[in-house]
PDB file of N, CA and C in Angstrom:
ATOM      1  N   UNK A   1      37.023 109.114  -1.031  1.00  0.00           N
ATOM      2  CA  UNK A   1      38.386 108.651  -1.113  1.00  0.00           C
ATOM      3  C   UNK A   1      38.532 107.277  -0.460  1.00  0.00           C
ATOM      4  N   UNK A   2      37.864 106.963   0.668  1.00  0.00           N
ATOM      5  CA  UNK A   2      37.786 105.743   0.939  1.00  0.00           C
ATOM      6  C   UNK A   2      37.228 104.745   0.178  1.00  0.00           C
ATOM      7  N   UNK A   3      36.339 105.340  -0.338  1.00  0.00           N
ATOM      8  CA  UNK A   3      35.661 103.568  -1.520  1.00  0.00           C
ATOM      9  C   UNK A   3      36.843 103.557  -2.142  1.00  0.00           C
ATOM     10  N   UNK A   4      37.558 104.758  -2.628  1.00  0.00           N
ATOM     11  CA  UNK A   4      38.715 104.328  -3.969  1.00  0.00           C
ATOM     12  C   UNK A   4      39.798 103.237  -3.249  1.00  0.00           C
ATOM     13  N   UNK A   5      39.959 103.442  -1.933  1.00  0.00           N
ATOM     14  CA  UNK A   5      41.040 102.402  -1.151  1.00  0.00           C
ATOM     15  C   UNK A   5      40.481 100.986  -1.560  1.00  0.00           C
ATOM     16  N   UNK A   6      39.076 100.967  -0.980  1.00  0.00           N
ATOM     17  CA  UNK A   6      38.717  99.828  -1.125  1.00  0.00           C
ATOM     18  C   UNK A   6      38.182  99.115  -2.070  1.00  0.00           C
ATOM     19  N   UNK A   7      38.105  99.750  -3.111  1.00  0.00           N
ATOM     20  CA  UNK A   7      37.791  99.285  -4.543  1.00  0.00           C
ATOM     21  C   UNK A   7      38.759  99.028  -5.452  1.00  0.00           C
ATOM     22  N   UNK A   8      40.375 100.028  -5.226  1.00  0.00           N
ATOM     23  CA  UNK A   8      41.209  99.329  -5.778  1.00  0.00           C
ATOM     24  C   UNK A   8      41.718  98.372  -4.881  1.00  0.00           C
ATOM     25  N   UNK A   9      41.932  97.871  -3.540  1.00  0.00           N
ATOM     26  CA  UNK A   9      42.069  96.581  -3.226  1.00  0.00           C
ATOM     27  C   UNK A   9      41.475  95.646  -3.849  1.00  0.00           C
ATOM     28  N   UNK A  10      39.879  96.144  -3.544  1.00  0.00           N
ATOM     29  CA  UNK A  10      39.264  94.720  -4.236  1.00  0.00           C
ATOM     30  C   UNK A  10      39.649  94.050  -5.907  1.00  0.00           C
ATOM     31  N   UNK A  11      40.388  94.875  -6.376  1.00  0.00           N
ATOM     32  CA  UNK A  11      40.296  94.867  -7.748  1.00  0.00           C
ATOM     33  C   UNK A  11      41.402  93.933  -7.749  1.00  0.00           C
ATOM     34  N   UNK A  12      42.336  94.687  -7.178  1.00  0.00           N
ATOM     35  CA  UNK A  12      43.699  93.889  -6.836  1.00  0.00           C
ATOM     36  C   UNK A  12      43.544  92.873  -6.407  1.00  0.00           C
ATOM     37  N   UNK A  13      43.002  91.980  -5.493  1.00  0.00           N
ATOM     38  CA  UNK A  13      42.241  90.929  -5.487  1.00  0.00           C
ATOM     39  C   UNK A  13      41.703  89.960  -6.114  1.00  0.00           C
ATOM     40  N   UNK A  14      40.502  90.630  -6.783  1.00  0.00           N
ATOM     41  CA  UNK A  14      39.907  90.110  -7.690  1.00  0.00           C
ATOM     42  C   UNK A  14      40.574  89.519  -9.031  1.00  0.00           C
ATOM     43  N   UNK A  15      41.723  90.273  -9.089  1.00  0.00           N
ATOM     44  CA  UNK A  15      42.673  90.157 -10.429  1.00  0.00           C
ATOM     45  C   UNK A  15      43.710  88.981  -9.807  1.00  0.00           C
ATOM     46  N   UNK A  16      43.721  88.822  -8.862  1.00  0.00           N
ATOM     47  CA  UNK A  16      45.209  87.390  -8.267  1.00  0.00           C
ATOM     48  C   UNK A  16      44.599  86.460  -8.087  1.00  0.00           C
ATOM     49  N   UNK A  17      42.888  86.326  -7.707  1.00  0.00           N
ATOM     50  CA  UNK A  17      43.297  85.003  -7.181  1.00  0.00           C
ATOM     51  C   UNK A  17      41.726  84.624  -7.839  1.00  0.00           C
ATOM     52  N   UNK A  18      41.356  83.317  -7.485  1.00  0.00           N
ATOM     53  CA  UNK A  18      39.867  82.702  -8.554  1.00  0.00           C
ATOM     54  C   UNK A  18      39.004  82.507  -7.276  1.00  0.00           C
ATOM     55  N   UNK A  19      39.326  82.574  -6.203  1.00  0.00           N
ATOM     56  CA  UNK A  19      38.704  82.498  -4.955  1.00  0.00           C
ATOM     57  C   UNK A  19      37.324  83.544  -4.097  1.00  0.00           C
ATOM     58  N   UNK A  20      36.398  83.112  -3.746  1.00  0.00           N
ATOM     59  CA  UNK A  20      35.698  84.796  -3.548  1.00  0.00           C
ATOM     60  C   UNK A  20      36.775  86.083  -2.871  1.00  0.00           C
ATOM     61  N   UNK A  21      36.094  87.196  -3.144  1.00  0.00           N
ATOM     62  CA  UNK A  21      36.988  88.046  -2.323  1.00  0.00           C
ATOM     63  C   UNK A  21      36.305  88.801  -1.434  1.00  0.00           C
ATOM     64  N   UNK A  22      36.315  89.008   0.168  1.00  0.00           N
ATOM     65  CA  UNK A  22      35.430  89.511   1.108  1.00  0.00           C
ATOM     66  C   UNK A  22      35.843  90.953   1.506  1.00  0.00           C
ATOM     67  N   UNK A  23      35.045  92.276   1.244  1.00  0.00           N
ATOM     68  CA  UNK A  23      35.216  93.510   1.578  1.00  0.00           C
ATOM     69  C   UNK A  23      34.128  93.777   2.985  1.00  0.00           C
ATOM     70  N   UNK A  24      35.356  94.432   3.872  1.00  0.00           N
ATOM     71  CA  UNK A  24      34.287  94.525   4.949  1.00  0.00           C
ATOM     72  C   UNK A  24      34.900  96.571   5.213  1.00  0.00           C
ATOM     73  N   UNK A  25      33.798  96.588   5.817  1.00  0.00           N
ATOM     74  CA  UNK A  25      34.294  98.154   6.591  1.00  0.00           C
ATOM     75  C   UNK A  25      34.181  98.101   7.669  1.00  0.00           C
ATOM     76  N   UNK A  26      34.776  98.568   8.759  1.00  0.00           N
ATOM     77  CA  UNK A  26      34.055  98.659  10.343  1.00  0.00           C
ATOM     78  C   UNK A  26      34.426 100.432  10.579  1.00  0.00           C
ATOM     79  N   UNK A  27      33.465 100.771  11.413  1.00  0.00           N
ATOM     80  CA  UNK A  27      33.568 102.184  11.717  1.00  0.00           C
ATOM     81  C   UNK A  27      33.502 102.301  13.398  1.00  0.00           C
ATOM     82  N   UNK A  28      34.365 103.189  14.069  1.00  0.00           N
ATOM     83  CA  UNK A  28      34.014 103.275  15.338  1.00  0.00           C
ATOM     84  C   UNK A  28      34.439 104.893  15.438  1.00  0.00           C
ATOM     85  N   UNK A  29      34.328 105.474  16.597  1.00  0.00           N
ATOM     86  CA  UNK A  29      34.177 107.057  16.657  1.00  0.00           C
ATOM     87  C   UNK A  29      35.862 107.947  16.340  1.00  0.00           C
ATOM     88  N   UNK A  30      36.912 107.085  15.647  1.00  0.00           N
ATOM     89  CA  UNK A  30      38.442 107.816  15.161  1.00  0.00           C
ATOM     90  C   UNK A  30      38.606 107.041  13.829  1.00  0.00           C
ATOM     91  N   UNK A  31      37.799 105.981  13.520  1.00  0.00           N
ATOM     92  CA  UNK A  31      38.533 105.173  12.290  1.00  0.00           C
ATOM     93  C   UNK A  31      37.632 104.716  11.620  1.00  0.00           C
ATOM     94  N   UNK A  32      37.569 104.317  10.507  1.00  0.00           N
ATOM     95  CA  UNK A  32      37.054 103.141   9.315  1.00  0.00           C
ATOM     96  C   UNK A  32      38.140 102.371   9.061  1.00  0.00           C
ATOM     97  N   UNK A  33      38.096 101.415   8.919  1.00  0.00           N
ATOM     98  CA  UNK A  33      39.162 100.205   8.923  1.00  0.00           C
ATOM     99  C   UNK A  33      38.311  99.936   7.633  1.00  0.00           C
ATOM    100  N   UNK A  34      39.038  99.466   6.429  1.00  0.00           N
ATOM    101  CA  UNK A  34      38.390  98.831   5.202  1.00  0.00           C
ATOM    102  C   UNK A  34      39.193  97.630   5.400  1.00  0.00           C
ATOM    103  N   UNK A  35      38.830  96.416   5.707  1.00  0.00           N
ATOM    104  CA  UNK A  35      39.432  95.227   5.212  1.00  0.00           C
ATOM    105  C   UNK A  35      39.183  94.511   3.897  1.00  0.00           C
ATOM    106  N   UNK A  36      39.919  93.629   3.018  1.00  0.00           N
ATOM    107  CA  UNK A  36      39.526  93.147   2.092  1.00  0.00           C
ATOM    108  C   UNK A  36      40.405  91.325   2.001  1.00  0.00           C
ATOM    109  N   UNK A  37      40.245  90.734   1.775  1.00  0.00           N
ATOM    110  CA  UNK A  37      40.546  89.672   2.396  1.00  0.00           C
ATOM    111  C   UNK A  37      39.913  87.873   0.767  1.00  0.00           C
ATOM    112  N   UNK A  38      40.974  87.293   0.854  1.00  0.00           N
ATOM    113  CA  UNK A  38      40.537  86.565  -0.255  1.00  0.00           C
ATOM    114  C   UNK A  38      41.670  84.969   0.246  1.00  0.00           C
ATOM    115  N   UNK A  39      41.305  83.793  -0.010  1.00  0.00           N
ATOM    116  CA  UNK A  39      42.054  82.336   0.291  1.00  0.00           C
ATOM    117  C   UNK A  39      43.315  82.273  -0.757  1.00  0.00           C
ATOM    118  N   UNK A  40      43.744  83.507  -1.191  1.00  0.00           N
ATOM    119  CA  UNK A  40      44.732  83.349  -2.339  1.00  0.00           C
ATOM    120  C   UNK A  40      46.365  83.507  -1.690  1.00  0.00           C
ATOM    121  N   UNK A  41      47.287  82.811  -2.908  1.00  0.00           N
ATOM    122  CA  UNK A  41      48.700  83.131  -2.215  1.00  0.00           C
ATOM    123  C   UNK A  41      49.300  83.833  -1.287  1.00  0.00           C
ATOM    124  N   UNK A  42      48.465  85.008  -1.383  1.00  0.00           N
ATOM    125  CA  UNK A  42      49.341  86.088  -0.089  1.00  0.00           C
ATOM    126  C   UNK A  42      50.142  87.469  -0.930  1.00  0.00           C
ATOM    127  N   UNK A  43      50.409  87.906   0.123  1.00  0.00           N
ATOM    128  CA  UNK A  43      51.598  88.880  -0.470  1.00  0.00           C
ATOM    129  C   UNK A  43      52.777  88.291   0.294  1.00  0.00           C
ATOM    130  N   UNK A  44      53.985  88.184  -0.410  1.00  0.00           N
ATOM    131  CA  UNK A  44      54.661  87.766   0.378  1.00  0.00           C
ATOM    132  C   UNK A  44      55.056  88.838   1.641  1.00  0.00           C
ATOM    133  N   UNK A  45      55.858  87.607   2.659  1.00  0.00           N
ATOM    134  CA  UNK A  45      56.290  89.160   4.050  1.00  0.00           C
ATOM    135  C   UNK A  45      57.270  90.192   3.359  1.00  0.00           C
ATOM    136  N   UNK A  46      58.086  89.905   2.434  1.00  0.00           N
ATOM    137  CA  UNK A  46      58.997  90.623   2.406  1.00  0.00           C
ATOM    138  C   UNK A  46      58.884  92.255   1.218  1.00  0.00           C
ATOM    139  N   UNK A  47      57.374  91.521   0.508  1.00  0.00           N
ATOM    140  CA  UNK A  47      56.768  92.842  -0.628  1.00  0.00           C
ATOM    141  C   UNK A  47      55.988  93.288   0.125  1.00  0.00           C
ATOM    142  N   UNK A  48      55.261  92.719   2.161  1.00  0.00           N
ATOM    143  CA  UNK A  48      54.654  93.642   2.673  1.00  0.00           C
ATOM    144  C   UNK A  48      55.879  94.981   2.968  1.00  0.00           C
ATOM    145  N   UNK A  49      56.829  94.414   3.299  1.00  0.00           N
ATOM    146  CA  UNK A  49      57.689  94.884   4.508  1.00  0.00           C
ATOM    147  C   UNK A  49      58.192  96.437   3.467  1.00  0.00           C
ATOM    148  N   UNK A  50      58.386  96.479   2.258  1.00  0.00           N
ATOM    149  CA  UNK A  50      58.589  97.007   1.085  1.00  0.00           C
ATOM    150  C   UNK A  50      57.586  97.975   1.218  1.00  0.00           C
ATOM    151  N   UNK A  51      56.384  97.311   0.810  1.00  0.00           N
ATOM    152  CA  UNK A  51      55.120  98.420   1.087  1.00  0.00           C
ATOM    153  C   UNK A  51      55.010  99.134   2.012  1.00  0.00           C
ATOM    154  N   UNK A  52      54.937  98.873   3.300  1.00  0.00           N
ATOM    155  CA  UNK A  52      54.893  99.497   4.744  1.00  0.00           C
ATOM    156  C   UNK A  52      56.319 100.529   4.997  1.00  0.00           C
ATOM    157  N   UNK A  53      57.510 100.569   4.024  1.00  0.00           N
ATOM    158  CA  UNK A  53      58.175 100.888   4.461  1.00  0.00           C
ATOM    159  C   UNK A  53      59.261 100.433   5.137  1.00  0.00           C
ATOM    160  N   UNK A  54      59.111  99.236   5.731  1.00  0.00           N
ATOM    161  CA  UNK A  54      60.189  98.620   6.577  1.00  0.00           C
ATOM    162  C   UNK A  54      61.717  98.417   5.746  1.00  0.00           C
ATOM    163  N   UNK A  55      61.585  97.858   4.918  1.00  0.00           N
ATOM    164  CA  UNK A  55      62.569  97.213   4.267  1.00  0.00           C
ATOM    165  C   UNK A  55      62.464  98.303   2.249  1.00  0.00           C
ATOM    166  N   UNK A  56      63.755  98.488   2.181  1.00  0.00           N
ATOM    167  CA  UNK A  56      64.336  99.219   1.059  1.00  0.00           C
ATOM    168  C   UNK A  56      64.193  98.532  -0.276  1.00  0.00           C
ATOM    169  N   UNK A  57      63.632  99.201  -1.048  1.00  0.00           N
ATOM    170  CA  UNK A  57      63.549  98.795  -2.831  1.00  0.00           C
ATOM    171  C   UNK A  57      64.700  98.332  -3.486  1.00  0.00           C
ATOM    172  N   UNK A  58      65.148  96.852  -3.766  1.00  0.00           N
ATOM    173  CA  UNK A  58      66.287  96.384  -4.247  1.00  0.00           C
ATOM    174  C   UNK A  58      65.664  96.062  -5.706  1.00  0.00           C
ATOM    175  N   UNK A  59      66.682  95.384  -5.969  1.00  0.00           N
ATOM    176  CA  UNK A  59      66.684  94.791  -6.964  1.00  0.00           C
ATOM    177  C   UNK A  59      65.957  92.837  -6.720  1.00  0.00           C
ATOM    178  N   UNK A  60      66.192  92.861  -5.448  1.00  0.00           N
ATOM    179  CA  UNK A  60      65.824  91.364  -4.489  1.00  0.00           C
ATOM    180  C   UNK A  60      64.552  92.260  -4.104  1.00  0.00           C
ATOM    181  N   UNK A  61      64.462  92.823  -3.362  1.00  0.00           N
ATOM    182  CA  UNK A  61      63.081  93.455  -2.778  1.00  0.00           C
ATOM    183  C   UNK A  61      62.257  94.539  -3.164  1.00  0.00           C
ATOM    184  N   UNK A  62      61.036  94.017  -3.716  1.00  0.00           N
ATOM    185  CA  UNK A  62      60.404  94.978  -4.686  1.00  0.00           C
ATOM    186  C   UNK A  62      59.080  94.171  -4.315  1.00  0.00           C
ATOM    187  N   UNK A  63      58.111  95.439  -5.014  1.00  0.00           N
ATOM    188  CA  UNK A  63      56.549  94.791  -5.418  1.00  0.00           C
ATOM    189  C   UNK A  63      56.233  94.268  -6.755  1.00  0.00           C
ATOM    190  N   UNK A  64      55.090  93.386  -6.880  1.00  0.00           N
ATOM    191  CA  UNK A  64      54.804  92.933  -7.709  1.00  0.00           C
ATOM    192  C   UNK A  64      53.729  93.831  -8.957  1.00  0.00           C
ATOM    193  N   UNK A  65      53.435  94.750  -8.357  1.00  0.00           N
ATOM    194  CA  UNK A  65      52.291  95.749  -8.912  1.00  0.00           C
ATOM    195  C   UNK A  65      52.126  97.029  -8.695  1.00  0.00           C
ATOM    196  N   UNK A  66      51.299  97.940  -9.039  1.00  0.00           N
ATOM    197  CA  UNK A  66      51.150  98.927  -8.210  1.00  0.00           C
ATOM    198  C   UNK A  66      49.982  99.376  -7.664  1.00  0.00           C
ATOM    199  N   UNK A  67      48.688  98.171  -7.455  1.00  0.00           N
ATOM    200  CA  UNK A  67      47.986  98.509  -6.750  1.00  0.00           C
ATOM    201  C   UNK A  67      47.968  98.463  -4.956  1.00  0.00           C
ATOM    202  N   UNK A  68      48.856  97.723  -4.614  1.00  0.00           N
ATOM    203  CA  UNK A  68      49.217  97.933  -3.003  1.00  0.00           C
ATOM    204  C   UNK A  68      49.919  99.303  -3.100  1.00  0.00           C
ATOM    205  N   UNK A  69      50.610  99.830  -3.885  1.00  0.00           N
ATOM    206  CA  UNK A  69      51.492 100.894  -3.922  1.00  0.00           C
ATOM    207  C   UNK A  69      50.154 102.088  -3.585  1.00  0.00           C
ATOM    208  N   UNK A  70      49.347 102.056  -4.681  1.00  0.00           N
ATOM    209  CA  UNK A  70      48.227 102.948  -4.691  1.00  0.00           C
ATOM    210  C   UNK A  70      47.552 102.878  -3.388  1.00  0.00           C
ATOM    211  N   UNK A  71      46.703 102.044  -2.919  1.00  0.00           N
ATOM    212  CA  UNK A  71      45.724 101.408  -1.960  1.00  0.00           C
ATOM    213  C   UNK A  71      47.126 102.578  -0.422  1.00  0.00           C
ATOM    214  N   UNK A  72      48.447 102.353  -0.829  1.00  0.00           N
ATOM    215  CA  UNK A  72      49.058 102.728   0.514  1.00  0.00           C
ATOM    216  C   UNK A  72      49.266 104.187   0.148  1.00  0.00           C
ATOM    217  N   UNK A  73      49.420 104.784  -0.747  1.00  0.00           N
ATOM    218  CA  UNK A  73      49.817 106.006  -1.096  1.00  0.00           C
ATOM    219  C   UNK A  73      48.284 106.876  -0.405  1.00  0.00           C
ATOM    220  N   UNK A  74      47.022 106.185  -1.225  1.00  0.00           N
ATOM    221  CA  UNK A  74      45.637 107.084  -0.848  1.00  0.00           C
ATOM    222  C   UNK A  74      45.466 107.083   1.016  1.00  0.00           C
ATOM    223  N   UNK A  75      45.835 106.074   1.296  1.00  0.00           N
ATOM    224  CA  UNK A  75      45.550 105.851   2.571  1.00  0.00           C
ATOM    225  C   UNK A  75      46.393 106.836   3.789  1.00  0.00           C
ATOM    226  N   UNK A  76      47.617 106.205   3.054  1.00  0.00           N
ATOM    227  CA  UNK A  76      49.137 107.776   4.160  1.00  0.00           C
ATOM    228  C   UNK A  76      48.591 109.355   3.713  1.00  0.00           C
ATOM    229  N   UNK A  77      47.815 109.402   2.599  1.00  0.00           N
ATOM    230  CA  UNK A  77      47.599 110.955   2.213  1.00  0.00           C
ATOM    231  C   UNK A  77      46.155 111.389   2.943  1.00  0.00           C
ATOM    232  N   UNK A  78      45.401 110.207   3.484  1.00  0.00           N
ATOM    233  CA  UNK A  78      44.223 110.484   4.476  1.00  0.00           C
ATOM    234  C   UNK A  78      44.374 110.583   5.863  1.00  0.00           C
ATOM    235  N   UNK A  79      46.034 110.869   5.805  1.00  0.00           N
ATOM    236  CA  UNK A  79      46.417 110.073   7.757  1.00  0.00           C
ATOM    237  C   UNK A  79      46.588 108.882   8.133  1.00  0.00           C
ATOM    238  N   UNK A  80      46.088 107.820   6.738  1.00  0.00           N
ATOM    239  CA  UNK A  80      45.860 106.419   7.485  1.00  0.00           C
ATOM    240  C   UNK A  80      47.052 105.476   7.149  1.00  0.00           C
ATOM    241  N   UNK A  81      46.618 104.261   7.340  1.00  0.00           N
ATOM    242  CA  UNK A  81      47.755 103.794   6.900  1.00  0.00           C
ATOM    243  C   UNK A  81      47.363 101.951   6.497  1.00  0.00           C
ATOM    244  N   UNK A  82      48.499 101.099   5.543  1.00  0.00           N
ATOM    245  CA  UNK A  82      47.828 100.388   5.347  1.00  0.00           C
ATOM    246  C   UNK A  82      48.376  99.244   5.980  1.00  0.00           C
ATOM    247  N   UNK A  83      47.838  98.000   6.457  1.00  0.00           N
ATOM    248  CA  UNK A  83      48.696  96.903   7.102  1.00  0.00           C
ATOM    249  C   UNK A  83      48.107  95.637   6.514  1.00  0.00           C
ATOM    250  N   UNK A  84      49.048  94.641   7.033  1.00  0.00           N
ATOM    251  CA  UNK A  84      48.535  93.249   6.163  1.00  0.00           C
ATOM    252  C   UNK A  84      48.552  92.482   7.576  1.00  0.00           C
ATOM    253  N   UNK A  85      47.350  91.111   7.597  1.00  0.00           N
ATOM    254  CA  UNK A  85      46.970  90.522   8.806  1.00  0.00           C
ATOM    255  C   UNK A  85      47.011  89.197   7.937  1.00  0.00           C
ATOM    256  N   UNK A  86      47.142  88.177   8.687  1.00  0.00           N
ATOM    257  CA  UNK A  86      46.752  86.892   8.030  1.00  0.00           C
ATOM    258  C   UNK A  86      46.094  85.903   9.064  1.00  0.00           C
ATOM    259  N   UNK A  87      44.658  85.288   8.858  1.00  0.00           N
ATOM    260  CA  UNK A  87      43.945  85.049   9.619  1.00  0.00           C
ATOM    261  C   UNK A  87      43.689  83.421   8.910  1.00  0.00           C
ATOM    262  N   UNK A  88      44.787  82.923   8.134  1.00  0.00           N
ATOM    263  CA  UNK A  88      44.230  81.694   7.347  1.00  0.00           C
ATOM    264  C   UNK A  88      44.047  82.456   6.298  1.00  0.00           C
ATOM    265  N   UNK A  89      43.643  83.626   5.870  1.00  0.00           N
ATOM    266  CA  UNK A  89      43.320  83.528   4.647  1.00  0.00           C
ATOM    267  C   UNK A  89      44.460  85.623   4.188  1.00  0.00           C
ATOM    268  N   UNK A  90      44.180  86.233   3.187  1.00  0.00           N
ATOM    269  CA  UNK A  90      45.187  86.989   3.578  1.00  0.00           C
ATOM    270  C   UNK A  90      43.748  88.341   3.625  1.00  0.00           C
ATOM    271  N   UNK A  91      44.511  88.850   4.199  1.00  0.00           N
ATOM    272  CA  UNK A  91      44.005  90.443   4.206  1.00  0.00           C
ATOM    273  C   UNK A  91      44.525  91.642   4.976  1.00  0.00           C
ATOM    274  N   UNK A  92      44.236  92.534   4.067  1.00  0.00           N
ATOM    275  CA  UNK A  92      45.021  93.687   3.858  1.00  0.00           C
ATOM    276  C   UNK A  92      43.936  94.919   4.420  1.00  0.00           C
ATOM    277  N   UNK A  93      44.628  95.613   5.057  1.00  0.00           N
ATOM    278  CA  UNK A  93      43.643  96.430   5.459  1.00  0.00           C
ATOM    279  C   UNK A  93      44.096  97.985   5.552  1.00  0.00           C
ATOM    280  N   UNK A  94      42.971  98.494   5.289  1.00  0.00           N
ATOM    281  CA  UNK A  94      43.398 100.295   5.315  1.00  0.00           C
ATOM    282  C   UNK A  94      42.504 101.016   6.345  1.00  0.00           C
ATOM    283  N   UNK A  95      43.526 101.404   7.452  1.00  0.00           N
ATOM    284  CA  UNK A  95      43.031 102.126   8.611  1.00  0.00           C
ATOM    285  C   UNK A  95      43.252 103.752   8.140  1.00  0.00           C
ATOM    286  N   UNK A  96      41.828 104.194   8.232  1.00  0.00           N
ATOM    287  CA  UNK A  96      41.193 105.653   7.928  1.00  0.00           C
ATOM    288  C   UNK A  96      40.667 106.636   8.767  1.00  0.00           C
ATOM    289  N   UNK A  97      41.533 107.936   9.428  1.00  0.00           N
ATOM    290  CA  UNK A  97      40.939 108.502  10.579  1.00  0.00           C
ATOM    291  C   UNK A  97      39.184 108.875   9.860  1.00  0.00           C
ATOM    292  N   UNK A  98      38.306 109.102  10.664  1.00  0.00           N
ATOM    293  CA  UNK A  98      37.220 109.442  10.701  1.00  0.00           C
ATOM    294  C   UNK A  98      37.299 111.094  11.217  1.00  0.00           C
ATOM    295  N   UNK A  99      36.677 111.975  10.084  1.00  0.00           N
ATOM    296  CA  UNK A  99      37.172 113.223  10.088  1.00  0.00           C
ATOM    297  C   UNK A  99      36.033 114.229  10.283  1.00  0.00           C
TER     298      UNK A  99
END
């Protein structure tokens, strides 16, 4: 279930932007963190804030797709959850208890 997180990110990715796209995993003894990460537009803050929950589905505030939708749905149904970081470049990441 975790490759599927991180394979439909990457896809999602791979499909926005012409830039490489970098998949990493890190594992420590409660989590796998899948990051995936690419030099493209971004998501904006306000289709993260949508995704995560913060902010309500308008008609103004919505997503663009439904692979962040997916990538967050597999992830809350593993315990985990998904967040967005921006380091210069964007990436999105899905934190996964280790079970």
């Amino acid at each position: 279930m975790a490759s599927d997180v991180g394979e439909r990110r990457r896809e999602s990715g791979v499909a926005r932007v012409e830039s490489p796209v970098t998949v990493r995993a890190t594992l420590d003894e409660t989590t796998v963190d899948i990051a995936v990460s690419d030099s493209g537009d971004g998501v904006p803050k306000r289709e993260q804030a949508v995704i995560a929950g913060g902010l309500s589905i308008s008609q103004l505030d919505h997503s663009r797709g439904l692979g962040l939708w997916v990538v967050s749905y597999v992830a809350e149904s593993l315990d985990g959850r998904l967040r967005f970081e921006d380091d210069g470049t964007e990436v999105v990441l899905a934190d996964l208890p280790v079970e």
